[in-house]
Protein backbone atom coordinates (compact mmCIF):
# COMPACT_ATOMS: atom_id res chain seq x y z
CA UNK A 1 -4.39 -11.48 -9.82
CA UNK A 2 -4.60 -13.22 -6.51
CA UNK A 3 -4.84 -11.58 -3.07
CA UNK A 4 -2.00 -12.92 -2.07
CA UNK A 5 0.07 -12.57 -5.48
CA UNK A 6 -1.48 -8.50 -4.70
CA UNK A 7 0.50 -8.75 -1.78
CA UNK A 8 3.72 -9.83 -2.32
CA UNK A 9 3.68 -7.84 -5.73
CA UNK A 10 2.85 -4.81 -3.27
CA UNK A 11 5.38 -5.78 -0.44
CA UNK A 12 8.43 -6.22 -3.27
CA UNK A 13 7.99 -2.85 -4.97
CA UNK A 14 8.12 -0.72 -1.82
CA UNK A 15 11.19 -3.16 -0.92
CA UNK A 16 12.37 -2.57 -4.59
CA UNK A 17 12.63 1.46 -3.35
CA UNK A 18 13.85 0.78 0.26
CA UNK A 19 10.43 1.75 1.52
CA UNK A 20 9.97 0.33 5.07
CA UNK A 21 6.61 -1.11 6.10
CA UNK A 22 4.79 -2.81 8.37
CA UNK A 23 2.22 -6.22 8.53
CA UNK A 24 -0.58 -7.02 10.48
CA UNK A 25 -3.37 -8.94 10.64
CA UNK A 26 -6.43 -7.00 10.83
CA UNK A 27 -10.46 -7.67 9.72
CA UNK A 28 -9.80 -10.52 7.79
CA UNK A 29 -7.07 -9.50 5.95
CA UNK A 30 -3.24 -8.08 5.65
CA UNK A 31 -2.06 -4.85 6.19
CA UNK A 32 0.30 -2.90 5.28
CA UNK A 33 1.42 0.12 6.95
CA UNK A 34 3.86 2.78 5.50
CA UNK A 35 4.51 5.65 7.47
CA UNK A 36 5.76 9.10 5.27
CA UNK A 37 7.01 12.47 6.61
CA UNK A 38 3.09 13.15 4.82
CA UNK A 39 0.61 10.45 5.38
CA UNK A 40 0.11 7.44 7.28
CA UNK A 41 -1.43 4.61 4.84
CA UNK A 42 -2.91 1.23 6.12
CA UNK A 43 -3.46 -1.05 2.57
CA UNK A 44 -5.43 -3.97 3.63
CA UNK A 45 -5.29 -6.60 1.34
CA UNK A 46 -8.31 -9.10 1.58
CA UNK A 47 -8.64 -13.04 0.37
CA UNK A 48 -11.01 -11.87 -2.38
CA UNK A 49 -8.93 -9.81 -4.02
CA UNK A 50 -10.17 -6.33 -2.41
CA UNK A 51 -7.90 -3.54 -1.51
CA UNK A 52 -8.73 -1.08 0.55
CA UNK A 53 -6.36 1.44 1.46
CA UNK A 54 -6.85 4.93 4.46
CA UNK A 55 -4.25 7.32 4.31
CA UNK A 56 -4.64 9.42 7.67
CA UNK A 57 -4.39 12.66 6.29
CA UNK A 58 -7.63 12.56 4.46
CA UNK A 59 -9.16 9.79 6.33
CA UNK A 60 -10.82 8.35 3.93
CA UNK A 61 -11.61 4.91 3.10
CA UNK A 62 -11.68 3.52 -0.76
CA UNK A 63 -10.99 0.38 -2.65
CA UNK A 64 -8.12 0.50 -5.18
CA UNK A 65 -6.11 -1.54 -7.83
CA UNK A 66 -2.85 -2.78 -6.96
CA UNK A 67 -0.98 -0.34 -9.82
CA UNK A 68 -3.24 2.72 -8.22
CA UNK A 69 -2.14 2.59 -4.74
CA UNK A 70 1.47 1.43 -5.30
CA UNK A 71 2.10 4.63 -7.03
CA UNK A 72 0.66 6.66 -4.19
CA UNK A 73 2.14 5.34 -1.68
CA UNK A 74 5.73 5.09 -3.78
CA UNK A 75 5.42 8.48 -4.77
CA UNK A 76 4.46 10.10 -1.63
CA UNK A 77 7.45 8.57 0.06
CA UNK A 78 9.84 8.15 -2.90
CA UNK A 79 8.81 11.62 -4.93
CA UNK A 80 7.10 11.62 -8.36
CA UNK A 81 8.82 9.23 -10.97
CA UNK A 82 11.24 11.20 -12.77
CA UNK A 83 13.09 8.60 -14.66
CA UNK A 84 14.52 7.37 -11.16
């Protein structure tokens, strides 16, 4: 999939749960921030196809697929799917 297919496929499902966000251009790439009562997560979608996402609770930095963190960050702000 294309970066910027990733991001728009990213972008509609938190829109899809009413999941507000923010974008930015940062490093060469788009981010997007979610804020949860939780964590605070920066995804930063780059034109090669990279994802890199920090939450700030952990503060760590790691790459991901698309399906990985859109179910962390839907979860943690949306609870665990439970036939929703």
């Amino acid at each position: 999939m294309k970066a910027m297919e990733q991001l728009l496929e990213f972008i509609s499902r938190l829109q899809e749960k009413k999941i507000h966000f923010t974008l930015q251009c940062v490093r060469e790439a788009i981010m997007v921030a979610v804020v949860s009562p939780a964590r605070y997560f920066e995804v930063e979608f780059f034109a090669d196809g990279t994802i890199e996402v920090q939450t700030f609770t952990a503060g760590s930095v790691e790459e991901m697929t698309l399906d990985r963190i859109s179910k962390i960050v839907i979860e943690a702000l949306d609870g665990p799917a439970s036939g929703k």
